[in-house]
C-alpha atoms as a PDB file:
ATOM      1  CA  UNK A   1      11.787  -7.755 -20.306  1.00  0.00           C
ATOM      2  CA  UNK A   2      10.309  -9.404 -17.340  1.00  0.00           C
ATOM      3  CA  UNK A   3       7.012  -8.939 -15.571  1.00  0.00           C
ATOM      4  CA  UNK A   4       5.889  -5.823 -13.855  1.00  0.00           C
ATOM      5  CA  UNK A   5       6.172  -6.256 -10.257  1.00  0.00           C
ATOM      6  CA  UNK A   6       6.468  -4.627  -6.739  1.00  0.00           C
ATOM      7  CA  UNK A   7       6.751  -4.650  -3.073  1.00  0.00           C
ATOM      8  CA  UNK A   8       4.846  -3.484  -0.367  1.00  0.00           C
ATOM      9  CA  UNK A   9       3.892  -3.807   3.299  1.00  0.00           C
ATOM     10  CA  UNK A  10       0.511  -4.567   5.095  1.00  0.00           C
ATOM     11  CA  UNK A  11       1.057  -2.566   8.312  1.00  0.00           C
ATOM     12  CA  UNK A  12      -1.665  -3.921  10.677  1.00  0.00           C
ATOM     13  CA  UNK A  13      -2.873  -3.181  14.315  1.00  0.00           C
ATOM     14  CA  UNK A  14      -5.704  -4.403  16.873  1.00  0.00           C
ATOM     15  CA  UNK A  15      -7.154  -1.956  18.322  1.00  0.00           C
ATOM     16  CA  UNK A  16     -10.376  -2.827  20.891  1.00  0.00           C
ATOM     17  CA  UNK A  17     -10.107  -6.686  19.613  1.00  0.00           C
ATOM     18  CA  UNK A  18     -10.993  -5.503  16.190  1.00  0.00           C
ATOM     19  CA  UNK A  19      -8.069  -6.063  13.469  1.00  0.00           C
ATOM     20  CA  UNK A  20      -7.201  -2.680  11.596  1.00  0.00           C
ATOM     21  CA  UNK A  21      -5.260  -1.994   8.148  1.00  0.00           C
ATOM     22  CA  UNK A  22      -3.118   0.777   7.065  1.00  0.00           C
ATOM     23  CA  UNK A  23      -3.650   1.692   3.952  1.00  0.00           C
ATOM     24  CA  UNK A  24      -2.668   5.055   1.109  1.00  0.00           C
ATOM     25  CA  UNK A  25      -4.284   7.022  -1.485  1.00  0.00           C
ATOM     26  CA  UNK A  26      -2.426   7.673  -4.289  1.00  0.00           C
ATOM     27  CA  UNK A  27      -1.426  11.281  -5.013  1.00  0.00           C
ATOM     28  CA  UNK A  28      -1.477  13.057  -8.387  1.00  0.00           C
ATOM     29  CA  UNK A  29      -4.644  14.341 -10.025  1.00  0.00           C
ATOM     30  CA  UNK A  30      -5.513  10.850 -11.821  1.00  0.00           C
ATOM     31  CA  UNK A  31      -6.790  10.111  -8.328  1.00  0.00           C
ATOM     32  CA  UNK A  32      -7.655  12.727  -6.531  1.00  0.00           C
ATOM     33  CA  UNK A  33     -11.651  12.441  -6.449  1.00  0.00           C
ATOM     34  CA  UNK A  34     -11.326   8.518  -6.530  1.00  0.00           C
ATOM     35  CA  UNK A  35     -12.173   6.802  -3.223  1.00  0.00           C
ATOM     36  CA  UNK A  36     -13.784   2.926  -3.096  1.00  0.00           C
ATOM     37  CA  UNK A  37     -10.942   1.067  -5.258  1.00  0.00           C
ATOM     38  CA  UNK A  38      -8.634   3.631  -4.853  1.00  0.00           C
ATOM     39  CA  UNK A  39      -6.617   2.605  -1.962  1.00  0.00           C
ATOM     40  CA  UNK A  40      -3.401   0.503  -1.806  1.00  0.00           C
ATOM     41  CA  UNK A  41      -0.598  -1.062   0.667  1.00  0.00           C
ATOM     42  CA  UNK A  42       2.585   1.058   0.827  1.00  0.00           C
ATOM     43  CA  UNK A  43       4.519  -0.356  -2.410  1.00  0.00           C
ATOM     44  CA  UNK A  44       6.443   0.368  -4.811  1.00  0.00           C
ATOM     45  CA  UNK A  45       8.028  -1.026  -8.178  1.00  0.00           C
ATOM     46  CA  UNK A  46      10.606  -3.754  -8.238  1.00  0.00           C
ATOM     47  CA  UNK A  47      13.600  -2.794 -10.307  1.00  0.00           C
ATOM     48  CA  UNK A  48      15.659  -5.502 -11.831  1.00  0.00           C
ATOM     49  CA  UNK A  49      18.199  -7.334  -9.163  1.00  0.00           C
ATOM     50  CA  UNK A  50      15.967  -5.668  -5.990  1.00  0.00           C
ATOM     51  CA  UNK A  51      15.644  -7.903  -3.340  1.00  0.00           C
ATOM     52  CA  UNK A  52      11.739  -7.763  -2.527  1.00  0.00           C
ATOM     53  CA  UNK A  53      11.469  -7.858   0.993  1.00  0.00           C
ATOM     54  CA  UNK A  54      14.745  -4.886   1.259  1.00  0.00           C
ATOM     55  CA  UNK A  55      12.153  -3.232  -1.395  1.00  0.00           C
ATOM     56  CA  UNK A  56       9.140  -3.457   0.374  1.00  0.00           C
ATOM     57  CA  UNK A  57      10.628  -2.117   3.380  1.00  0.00           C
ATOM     58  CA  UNK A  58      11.973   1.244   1.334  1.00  0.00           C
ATOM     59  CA  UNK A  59       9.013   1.854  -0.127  1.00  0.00           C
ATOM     60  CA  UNK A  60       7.327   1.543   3.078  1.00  0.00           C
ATOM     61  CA  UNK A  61       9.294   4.444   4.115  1.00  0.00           C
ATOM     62  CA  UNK A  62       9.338   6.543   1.408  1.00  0.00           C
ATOM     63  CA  UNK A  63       5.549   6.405   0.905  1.00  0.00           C
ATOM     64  CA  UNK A  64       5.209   7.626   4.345  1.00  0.00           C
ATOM     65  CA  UNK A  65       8.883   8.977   6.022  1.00  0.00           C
ATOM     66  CA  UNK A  66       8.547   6.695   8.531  1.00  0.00           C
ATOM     67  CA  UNK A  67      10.823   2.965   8.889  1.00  0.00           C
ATOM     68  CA  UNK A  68       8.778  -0.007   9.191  1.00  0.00           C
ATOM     69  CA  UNK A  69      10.487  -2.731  11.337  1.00  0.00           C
ATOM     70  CA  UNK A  70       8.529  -6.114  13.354  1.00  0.00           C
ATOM     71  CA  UNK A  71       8.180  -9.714  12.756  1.00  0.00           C
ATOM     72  CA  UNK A  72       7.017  -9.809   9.245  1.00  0.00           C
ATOM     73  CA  UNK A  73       4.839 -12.496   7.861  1.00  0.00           C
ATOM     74  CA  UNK A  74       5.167 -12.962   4.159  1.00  0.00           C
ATOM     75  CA  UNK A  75       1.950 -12.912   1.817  1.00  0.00           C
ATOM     76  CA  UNK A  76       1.353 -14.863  -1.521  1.00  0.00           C
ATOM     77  CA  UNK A  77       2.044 -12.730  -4.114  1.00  0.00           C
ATOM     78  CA  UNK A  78      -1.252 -11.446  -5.841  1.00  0.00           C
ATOM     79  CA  UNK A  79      -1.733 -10.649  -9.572  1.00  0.00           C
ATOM     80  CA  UNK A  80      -3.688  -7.430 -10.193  1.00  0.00           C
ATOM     81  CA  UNK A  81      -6.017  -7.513 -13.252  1.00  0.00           C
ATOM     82  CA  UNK A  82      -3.794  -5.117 -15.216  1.00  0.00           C
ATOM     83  CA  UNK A  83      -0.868  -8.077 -14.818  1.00  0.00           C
ATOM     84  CA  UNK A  84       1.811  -6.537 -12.148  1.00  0.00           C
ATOM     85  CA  UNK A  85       2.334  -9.209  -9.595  1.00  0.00           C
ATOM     86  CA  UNK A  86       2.613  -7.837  -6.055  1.00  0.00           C
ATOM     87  CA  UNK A  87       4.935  -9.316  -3.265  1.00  0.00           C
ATOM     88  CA  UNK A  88       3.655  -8.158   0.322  1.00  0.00           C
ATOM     89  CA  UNK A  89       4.630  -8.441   3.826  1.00  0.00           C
ATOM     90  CA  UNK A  90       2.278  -8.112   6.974  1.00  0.00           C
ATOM     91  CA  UNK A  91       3.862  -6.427  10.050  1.00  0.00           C
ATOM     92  CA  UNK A  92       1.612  -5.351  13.545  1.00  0.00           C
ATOM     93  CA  UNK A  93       2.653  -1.729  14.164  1.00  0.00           C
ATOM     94  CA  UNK A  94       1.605   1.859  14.418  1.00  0.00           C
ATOM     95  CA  UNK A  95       1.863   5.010  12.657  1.00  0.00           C
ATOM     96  CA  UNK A  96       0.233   8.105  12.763  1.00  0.00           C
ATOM     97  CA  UNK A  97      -2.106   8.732   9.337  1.00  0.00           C
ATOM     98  CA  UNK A  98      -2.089  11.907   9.392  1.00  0.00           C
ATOM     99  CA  UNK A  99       1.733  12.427   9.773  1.00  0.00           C
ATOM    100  CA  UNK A 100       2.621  10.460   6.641  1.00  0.00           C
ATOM    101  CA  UNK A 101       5.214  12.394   4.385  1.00  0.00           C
ATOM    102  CA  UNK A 102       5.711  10.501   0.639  1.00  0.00           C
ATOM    103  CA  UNK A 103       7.882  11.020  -2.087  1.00  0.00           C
ATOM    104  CA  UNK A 104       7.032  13.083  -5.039  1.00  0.00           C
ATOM    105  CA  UNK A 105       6.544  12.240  -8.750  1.00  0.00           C
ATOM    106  CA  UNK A 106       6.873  14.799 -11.796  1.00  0.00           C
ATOM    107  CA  UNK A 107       4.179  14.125 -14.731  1.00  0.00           C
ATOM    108  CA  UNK A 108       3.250  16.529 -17.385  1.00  0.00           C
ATOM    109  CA  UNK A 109       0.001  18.409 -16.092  1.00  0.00           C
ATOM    110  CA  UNK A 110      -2.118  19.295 -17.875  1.00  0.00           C
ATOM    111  CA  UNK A 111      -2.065  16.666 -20.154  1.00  0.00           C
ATOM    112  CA  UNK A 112      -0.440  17.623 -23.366  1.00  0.00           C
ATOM    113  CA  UNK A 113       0.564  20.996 -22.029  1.00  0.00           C
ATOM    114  CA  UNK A 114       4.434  21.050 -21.900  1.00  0.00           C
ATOM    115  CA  UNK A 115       4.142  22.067 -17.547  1.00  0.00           C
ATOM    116  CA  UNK A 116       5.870  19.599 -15.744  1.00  0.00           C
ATOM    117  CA  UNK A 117       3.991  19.602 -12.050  1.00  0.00           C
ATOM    118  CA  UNK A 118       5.403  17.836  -8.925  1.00  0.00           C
ATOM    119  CA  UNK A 119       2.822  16.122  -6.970  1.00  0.00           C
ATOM    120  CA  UNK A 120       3.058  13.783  -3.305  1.00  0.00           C
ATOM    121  CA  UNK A 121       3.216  10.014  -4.573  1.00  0.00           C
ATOM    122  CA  UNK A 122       0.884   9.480  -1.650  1.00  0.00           C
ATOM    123  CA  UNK A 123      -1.705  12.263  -0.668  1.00  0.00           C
ATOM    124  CA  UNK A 124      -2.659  10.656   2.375  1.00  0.00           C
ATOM    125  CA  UNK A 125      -3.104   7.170   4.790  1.00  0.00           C
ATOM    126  CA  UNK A 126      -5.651   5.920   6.861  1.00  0.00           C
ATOM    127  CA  UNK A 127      -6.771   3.083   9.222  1.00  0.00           C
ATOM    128  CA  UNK A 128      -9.632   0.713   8.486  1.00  0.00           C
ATOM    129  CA  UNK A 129     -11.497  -1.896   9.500  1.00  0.00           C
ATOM    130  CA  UNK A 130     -10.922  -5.133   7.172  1.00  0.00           C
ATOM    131  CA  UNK A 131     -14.597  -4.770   5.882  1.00  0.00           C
ATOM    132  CA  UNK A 132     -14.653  -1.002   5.500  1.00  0.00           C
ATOM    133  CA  UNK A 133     -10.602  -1.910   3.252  1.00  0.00           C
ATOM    134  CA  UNK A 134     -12.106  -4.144   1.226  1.00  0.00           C
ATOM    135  CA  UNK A 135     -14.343  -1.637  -0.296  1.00  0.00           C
ATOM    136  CA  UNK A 136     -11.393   0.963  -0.410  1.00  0.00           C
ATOM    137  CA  UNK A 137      -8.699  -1.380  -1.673  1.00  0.00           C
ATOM    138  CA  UNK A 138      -7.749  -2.093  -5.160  1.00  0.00           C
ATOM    139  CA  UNK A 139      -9.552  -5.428  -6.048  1.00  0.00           C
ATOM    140  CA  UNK A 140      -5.942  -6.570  -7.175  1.00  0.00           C
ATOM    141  CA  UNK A 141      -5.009  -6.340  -3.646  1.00  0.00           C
ATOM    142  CA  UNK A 142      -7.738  -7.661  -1.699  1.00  0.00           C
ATOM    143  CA  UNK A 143      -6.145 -11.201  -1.593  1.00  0.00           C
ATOM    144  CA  UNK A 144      -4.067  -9.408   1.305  1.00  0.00           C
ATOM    145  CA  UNK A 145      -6.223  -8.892   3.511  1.00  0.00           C
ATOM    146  CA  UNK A 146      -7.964 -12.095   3.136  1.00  0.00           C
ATOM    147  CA  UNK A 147      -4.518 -13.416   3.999  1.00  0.00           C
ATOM    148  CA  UNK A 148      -3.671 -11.746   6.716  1.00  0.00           C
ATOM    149  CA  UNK A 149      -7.390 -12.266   8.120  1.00  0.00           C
ATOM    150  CA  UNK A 150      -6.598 -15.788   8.046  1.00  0.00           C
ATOM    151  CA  UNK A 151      -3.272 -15.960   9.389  1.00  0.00           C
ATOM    152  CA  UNK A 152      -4.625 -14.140  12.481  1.00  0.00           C
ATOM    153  CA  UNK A 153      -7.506 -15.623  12.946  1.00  0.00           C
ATOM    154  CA  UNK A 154     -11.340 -14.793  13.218  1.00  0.00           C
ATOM    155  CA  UNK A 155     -10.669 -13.791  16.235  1.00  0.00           C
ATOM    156  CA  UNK A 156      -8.734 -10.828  15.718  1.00  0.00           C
ATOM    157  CA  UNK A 157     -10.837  -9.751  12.635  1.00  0.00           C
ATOM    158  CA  UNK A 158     -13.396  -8.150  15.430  1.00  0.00           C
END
């Protein structure tokens, strides 16, 4: 079997000269009163034979319903502590947080209990500033934003 991996985007913006990520919570009840840590680019699980960037873009969509299209600048893949490497693109854009629709996932809730419950898998997205996502973002992931900070340029980091 080969490694755990997946695809995602960075969708980024500047808004008053101050650089600003987009970023989800996941859904599900794992993670519902989890905050700081919690947060993650738009991705999504690499199947066997996917092409990464054709997967990033899909899960950009169905994470939030809407197409993500731009000149996209490709990341260095980042290892997470738990092992999956994650492949990520950085695109400027705009999307409106609060009209995300995702996907849903079935899991057995409550634990143990037989009931299969559907939940979103992404409850919502937000906007942040790069110092206010690097408290929200999975450490795994923070590499990305360090990235994309430096491609930019300070001055664009506000």
């Amino acid at each position: 079997m080969g490694k755990i991996a997946s695809a995602g985007v960075l969708l980024y913006r500047v808004r008053g000269g101050a650089l600003e990520v987009f970023l989800v919570h996941p859904g599900g009840p794992y993670w519902r009163s989890k905050d700081a840590g919690a947060w993650s680019i738009p991705k999504g699980h690499l199947e066997a034979g996917d092409d990464a960037f054709a997967a990033a873009k899909r899960e950009f969509l169905e994470e939030t319903g809407s197409p993500v299209e731009g000149e996209f600048i490709p990341l260095v893949p980042v290892k997470q502590p738990g092992g999956k490497v994650v492949h990520a693109w950085a695109v400027e854009g705009d999307i409106d947080a609060s009209s995300i629709r995702s996907n849903a996932f079935s899991i057995e809730w409550p634990p143990r209990s037989g009931k299969l419950q559907e939940f979103a898998e992404v409850d919502r997205g937000e906007w942040f500033s790069l110092d206010e996502a690097r408290r929200k973002i999975l450490t795994g992931q923070r590499g990305f934003l360090d990235q994309l900070q430096n491609r930019l340029g300070a001055s664009a980091a506000g």
